[in-house]
N, C-alpha and C. Protein backbone atom coordinates (compact mmCIF):
# COMPACT_ATOMS: atom_id res chain seq x y z
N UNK A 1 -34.93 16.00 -28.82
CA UNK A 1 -33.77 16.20 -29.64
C UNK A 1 -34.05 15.65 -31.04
N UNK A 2 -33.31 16.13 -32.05
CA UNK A 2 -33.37 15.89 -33.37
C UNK A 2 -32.80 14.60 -33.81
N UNK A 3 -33.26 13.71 -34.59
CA UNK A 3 -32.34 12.79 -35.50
C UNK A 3 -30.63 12.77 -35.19
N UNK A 4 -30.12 14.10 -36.01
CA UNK A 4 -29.06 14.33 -36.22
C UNK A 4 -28.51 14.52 -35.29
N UNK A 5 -29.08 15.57 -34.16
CA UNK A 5 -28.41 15.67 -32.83
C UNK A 5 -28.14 14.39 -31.54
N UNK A 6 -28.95 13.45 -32.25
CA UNK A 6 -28.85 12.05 -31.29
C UNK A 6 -27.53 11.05 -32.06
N UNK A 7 -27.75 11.62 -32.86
CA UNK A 7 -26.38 10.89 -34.09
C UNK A 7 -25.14 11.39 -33.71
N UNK A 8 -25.22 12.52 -33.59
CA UNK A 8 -23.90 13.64 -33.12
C UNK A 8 -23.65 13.31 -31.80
N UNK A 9 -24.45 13.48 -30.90
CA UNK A 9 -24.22 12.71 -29.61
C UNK A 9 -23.76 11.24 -29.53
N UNK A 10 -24.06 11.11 -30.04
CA UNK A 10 -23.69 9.40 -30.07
C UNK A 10 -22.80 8.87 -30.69
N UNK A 11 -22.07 9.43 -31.89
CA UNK A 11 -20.95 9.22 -32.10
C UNK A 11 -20.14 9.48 -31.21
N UNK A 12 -20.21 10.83 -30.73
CA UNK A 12 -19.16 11.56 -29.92
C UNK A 12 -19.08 10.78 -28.69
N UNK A 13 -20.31 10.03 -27.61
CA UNK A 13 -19.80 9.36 -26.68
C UNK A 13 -18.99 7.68 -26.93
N UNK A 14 -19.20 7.39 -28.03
CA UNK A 14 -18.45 6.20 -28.74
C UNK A 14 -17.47 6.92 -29.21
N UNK A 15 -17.10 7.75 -29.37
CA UNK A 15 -15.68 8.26 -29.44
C UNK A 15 -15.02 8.45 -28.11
N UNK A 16 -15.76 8.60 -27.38
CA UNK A 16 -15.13 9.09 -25.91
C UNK A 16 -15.10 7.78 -25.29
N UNK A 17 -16.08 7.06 -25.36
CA UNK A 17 -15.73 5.76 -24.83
C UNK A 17 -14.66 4.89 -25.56
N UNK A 18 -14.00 4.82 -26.76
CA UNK A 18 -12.99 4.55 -27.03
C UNK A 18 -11.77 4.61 -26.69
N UNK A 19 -11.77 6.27 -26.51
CA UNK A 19 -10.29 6.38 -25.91
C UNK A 19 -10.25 6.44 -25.18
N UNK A 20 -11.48 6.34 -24.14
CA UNK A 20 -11.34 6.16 -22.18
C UNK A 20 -10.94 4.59 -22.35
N UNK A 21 -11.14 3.48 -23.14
CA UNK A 21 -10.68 2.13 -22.99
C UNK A 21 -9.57 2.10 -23.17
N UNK A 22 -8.95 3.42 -24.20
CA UNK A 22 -7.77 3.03 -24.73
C UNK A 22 -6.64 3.64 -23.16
N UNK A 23 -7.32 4.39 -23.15
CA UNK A 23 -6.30 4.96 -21.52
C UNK A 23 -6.45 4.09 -20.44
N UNK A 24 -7.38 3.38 -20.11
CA UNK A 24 -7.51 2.43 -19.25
C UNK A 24 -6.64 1.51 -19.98
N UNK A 25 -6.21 0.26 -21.03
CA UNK A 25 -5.57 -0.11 -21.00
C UNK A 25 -3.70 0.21 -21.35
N UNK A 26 -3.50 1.79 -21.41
CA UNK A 26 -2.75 1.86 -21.33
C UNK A 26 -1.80 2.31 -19.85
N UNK A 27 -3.13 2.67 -19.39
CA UNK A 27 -2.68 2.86 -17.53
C UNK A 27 -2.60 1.63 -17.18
N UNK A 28 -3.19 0.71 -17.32
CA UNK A 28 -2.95 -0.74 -16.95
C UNK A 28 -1.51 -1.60 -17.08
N UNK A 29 -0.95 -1.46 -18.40
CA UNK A 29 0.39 -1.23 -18.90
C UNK A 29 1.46 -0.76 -18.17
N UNK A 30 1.17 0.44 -17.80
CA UNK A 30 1.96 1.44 -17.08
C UNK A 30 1.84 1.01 -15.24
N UNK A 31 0.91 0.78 -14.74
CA UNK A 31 0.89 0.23 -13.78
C UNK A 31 1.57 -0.73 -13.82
N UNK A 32 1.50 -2.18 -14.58
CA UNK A 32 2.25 -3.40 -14.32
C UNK A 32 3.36 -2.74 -14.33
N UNK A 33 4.10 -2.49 -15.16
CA UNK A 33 5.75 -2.39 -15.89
C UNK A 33 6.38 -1.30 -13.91
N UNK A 34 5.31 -0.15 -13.58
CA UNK A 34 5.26 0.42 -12.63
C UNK A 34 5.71 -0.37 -10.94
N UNK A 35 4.76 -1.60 -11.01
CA UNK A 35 5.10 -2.41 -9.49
C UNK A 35 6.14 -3.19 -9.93
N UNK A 36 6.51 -3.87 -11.45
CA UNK A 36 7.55 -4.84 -11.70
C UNK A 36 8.89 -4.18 -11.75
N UNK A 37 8.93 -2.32 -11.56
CA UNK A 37 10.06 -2.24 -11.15
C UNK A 37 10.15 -1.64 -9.78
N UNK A 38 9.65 -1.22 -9.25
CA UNK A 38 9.42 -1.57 -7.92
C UNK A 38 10.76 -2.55 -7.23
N UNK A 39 9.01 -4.00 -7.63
CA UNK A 39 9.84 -4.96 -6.66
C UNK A 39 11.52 -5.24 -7.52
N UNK A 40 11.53 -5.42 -8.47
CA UNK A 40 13.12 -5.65 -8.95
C UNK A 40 13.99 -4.65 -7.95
N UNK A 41 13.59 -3.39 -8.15
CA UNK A 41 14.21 -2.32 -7.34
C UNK A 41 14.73 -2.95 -5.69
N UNK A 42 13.45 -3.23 -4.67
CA UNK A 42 13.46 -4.13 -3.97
C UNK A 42 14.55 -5.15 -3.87
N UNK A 43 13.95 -5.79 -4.35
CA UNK A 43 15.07 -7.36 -4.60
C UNK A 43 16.81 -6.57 -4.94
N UNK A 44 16.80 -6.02 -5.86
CA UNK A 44 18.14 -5.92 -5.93
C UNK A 44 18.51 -4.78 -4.82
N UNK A 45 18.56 -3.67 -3.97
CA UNK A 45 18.43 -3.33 -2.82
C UNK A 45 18.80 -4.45 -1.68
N UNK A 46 18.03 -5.10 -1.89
CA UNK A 46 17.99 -5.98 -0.54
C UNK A 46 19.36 -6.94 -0.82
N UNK A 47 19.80 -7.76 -2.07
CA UNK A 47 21.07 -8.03 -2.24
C UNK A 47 22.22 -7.22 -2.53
N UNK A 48 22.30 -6.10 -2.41
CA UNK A 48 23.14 -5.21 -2.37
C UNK A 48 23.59 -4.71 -0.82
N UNK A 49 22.29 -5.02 -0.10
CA UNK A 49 22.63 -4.30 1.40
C UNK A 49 22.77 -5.21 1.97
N UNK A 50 22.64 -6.95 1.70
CA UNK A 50 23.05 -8.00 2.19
C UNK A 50 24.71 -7.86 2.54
N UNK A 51 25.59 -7.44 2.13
CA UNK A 51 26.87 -7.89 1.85
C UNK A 51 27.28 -6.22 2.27
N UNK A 52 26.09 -5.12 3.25
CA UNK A 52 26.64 -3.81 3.53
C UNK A 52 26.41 -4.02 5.27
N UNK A 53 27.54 -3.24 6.00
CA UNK A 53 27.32 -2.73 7.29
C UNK A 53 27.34 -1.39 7.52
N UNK A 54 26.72 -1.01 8.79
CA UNK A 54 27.13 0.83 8.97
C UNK A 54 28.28 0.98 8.91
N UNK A 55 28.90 1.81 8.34
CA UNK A 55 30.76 2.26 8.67
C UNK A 55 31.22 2.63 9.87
N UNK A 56 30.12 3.02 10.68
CA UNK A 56 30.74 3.39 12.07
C UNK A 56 30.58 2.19 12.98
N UNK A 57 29.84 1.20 12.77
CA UNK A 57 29.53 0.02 13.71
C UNK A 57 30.41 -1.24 12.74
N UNK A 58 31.14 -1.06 11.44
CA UNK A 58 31.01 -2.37 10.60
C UNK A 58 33.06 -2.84 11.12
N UNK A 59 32.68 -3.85 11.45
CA UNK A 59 33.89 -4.48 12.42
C UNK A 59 35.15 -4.58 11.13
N UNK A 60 36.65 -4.16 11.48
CA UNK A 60 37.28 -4.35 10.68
C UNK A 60 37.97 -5.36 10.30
N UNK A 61 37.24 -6.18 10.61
CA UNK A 61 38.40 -7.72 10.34
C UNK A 61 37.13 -8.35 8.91
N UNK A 62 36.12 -7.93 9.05
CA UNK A 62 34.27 -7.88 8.33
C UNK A 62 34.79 -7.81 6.58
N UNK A 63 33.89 -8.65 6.04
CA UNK A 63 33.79 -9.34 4.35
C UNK A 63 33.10 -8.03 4.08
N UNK A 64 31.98 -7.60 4.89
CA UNK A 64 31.26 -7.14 4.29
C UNK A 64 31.46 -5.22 4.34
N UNK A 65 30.64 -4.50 2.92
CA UNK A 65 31.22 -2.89 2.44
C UNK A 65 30.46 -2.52 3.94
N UNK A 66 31.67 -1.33 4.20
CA UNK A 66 30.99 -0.41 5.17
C UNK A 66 30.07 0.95 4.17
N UNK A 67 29.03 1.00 4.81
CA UNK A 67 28.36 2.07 3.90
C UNK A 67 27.62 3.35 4.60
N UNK A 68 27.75 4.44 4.11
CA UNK A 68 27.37 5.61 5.19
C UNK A 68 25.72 5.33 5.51
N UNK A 69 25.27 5.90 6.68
CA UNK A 69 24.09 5.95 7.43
C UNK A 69 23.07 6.49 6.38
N UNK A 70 23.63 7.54 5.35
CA UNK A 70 22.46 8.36 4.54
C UNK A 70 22.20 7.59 3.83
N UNK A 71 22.91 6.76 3.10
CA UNK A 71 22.86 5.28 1.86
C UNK A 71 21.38 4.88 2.49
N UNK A 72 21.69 4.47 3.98
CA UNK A 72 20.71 3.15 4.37
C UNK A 72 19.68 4.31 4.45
N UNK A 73 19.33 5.39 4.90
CA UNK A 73 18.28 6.53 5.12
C UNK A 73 17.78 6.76 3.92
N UNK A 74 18.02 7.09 2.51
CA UNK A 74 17.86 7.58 1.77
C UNK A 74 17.64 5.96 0.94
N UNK A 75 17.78 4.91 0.73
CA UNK A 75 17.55 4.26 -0.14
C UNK A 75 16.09 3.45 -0.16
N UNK A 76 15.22 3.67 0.87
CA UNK A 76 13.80 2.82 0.44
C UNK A 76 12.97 4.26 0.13
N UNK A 77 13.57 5.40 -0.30
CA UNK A 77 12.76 6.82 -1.48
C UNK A 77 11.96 6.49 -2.56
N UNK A 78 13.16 5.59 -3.70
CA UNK A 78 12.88 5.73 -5.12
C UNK A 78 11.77 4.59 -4.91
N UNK A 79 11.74 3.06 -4.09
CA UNK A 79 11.37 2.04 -4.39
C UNK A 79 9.59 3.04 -3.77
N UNK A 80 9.57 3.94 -3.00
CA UNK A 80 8.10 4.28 -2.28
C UNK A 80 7.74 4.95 -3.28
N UNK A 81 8.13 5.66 -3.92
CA UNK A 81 7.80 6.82 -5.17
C UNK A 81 7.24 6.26 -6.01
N UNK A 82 7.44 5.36 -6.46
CA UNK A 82 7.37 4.26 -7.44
C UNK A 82 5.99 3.40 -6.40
N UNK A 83 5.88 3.25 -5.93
CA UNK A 83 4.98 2.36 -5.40
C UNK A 83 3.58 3.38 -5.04
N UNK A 84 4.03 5.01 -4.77
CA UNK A 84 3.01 5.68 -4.12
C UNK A 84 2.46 6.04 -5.61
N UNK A 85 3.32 6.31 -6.42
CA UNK A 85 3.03 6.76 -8.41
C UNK A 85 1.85 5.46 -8.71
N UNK A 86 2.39 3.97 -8.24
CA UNK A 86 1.32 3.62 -8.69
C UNK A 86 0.06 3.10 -8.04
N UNK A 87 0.12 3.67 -6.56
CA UNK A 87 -1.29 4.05 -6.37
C UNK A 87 -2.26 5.50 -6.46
N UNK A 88 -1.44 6.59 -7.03
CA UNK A 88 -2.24 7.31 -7.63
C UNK A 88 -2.95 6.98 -9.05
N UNK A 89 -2.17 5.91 -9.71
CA UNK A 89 -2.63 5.32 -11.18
C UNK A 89 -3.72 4.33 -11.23
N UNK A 90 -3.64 3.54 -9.81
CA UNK A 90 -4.97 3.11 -9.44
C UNK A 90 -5.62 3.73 -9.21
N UNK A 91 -5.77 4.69 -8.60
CA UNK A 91 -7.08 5.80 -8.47
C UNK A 91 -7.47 6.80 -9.08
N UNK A 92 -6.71 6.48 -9.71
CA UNK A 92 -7.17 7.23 -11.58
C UNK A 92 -7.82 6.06 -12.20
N UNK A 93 -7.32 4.94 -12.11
CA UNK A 93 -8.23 4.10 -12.91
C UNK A 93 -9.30 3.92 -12.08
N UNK A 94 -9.28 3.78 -11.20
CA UNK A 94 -11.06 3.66 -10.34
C UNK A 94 -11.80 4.89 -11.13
N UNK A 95 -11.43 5.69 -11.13
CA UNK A 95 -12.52 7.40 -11.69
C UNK A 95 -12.53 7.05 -13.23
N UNK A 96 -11.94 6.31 -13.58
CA UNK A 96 -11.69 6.21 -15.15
C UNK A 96 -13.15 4.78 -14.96
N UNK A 97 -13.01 4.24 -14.51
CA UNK A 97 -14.18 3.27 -14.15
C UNK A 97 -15.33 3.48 -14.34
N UNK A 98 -15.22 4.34 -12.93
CA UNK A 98 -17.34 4.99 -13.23
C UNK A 98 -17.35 5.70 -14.80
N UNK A 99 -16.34 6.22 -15.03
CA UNK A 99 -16.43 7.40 -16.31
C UNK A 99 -17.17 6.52 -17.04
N UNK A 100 -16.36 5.51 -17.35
CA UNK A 100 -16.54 4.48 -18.91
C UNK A 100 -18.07 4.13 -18.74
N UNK A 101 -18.54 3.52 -17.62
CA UNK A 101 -19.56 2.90 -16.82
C UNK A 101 -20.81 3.99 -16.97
N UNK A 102 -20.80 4.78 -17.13
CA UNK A 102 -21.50 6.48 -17.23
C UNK A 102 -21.75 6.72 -19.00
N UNK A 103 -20.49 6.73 -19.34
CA UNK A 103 -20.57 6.65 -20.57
C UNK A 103 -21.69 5.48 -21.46
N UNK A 104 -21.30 4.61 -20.84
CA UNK A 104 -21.90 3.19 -21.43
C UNK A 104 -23.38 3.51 -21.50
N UNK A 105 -23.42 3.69 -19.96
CA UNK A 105 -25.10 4.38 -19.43
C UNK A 105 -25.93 4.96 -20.41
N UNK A 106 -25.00 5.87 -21.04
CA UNK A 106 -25.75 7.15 -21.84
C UNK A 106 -26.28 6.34 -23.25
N UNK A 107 -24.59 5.85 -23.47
CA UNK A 107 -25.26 5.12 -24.84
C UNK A 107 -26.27 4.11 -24.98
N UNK A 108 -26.35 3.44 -24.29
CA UNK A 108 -27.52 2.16 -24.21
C UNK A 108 -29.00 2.99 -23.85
N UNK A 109 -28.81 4.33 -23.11
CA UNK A 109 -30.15 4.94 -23.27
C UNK A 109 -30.32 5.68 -24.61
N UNK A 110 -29.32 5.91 -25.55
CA UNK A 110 -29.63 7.00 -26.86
C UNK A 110 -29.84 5.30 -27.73
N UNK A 111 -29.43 4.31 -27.45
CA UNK A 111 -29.97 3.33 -28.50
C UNK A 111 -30.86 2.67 -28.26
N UNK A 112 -31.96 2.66 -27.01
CA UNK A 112 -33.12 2.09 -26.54
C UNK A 112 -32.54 0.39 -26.26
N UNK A 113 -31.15 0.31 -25.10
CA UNK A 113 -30.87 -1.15 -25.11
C UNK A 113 -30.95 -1.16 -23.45
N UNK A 114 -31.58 -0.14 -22.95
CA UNK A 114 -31.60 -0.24 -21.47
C UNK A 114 -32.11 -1.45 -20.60
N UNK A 115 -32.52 -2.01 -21.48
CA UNK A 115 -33.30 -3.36 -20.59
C UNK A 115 -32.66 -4.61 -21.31
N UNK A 116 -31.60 -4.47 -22.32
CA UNK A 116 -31.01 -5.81 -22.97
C UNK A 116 -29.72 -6.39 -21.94
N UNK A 117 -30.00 -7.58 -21.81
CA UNK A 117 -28.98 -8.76 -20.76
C UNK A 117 -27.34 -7.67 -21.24
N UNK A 118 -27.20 -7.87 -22.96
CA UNK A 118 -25.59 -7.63 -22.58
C UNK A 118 -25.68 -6.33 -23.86
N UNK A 119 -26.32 -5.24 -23.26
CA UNK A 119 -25.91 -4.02 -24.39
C UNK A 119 -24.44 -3.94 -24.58
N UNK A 120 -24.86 -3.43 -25.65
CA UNK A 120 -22.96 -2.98 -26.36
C UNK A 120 -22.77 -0.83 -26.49
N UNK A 121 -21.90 -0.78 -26.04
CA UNK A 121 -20.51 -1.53 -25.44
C UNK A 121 -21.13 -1.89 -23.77
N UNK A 122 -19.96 -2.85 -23.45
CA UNK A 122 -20.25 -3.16 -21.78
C UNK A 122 -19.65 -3.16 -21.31
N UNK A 123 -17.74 -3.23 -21.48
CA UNK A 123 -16.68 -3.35 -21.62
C UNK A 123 -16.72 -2.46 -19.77
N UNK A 124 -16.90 -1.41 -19.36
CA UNK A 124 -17.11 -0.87 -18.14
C UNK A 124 -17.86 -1.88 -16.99
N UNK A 125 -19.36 -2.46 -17.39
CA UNK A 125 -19.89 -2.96 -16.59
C UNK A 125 -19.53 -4.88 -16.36
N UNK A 126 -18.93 -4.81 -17.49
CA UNK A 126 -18.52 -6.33 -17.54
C UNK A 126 -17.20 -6.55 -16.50
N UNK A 127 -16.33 -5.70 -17.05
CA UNK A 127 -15.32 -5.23 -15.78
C UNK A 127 -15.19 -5.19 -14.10
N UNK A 128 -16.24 -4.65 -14.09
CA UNK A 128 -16.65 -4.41 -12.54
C UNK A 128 -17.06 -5.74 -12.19
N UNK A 129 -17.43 -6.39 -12.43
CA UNK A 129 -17.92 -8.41 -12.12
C UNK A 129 -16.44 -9.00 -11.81
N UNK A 130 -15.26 -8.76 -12.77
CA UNK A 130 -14.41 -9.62 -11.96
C UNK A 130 -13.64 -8.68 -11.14
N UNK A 131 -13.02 -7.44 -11.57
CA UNK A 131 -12.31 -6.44 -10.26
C UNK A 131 -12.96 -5.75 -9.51
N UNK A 132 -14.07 -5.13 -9.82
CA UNK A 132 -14.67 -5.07 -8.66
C UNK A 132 -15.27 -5.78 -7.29
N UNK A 133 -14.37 -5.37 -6.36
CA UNK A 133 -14.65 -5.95 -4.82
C UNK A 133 -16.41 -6.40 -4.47
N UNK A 134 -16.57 -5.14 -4.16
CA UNK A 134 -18.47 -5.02 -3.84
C UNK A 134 -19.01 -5.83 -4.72
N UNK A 135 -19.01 -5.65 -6.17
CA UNK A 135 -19.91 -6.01 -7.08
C UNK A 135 -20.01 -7.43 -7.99
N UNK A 136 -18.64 -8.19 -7.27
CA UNK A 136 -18.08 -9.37 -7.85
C UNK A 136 -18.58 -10.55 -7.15
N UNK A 137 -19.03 -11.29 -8.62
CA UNK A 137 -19.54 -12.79 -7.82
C UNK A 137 -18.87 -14.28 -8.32
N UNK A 138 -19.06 -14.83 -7.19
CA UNK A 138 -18.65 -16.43 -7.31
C UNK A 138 -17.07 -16.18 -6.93
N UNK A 139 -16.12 -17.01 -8.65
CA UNK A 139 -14.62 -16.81 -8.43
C UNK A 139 -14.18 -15.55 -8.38
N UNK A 140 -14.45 -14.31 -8.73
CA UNK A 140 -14.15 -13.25 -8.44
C UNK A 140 -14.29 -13.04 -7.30
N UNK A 141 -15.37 -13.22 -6.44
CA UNK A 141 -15.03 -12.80 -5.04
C UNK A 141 -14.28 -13.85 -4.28
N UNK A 142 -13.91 -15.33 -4.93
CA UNK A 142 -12.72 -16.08 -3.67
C UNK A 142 -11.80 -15.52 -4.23
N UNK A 143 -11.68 -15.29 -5.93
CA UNK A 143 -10.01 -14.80 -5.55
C UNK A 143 -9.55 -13.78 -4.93
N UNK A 144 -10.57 -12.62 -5.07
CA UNK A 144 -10.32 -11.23 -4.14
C UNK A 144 -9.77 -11.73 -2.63
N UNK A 145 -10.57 -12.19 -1.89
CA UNK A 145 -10.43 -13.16 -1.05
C UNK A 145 -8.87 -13.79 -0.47
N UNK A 146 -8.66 -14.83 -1.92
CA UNK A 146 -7.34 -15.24 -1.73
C UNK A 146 -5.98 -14.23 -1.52
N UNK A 147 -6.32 -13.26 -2.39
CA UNK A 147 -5.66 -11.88 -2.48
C UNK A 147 -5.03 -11.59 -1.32
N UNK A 148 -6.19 -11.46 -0.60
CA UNK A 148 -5.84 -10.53 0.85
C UNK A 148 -5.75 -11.53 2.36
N UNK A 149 -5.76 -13.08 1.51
CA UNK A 149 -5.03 -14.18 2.69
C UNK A 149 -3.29 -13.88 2.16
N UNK A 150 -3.48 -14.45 1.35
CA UNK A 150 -1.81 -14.22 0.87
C UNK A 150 -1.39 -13.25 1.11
N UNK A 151 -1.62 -11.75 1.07
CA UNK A 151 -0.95 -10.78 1.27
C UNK A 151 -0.73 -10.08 2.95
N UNK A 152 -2.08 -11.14 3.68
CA UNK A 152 -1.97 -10.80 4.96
C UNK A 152 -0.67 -11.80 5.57
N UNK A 153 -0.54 -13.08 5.16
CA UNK A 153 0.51 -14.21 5.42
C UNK A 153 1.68 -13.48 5.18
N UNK A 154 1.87 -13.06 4.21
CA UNK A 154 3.16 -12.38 3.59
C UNK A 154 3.84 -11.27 4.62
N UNK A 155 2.79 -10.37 5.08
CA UNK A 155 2.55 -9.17 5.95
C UNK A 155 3.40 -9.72 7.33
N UNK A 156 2.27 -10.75 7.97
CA UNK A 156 3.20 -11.51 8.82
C UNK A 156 4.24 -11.94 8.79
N UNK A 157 4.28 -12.62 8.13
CA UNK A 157 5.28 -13.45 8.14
C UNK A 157 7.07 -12.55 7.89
N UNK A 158 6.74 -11.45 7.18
CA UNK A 158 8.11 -10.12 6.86
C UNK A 158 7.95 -9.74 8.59
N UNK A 159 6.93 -9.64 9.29
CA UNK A 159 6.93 -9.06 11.29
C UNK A 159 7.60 -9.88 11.31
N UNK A 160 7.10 -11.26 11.60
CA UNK A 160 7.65 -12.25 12.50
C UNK A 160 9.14 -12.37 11.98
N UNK A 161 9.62 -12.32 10.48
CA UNK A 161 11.14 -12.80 10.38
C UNK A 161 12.17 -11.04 11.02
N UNK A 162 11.40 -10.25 10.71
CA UNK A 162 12.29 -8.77 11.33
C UNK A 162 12.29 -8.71 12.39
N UNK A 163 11.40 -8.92 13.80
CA UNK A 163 11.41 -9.07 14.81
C UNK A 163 11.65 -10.09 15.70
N UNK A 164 12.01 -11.15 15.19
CA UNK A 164 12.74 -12.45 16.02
C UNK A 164 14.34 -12.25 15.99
N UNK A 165 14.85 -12.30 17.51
CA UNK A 165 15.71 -12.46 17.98
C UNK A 165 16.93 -13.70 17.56
């Protein structure tokens, strides 16, 4: 390839790798704001149906609103939609991952930095060290770790309080 055509290339994947960072951190954005209404959703749900009974079972002498069967059927929809939306946004950002990571690839081979400790950009491969599962070392892999103690405790612990008598 020519001078110019390695120039042209190479701008253009530093252009592309730009705005793949810029969509990754704006899916990132969109994800948080995504599970934080969620769980609010959640939480307020759950104190709203605190103080509800079925209308056909809810005793009339009872504090608490009688509320139709479809209410209780139809109300954990919006909070799953919302939760399933943002695991398709995670798995867009996983593919958005290798992309950047690919990208990076190319450029560090059109600038002869294939063998340097920390070519630029790295922003893809530097990434993958702390969220990536497989590829993460030391505190990245206890906190992954801690992650999925806490979330297994949590797991339990919602069985054990719904199913005790």
């Amino acid at each position: 390839m020519m001078s110019t055509d390695i120039d042209r290339l190479l701008n253009l994947l530093m252009h592309e790798s730009a705005q793949a960072r810029d969509d990754d951190r704006y899916m990132f954005a969109q994800f948080a704001t995504i599970i934080s209404a969620a769980v609010v959703l959640i939480l307020a749900m759950a104190a709203l149906f605190y103080q509800t009974c079925l209308d056909v079972s809810c005793p009339t002498d009872s504090k608490l609103t009688p509320v139709p069967l479809w209410v209780y059927v139809s109300a954990p929809i919006l909070p799953t939609v919302l939760v399933a939306y943002a695991v398709l946004l995670a798995t867009v950002q996983g593919l958005r991952s290798y992309y950047i990571r690919t990208i990076e690839v190319r450029i560090h081979q059109l600038t002869n930095q294939d063998h340097s400790d920390l070519p630029i950009p790295s922003w893809g491969h530097l990434q993958i060290d702390v969220t990536g599962q497989t590829h993460s070392r030391g505190f990245a892999r206890i906190s992954w770790w801690l992650i999925y103690i806490i979330i297994s405790l949590l797991v339990v612990a919602c069985i054990y309080l719904s199913t005790r008598t």
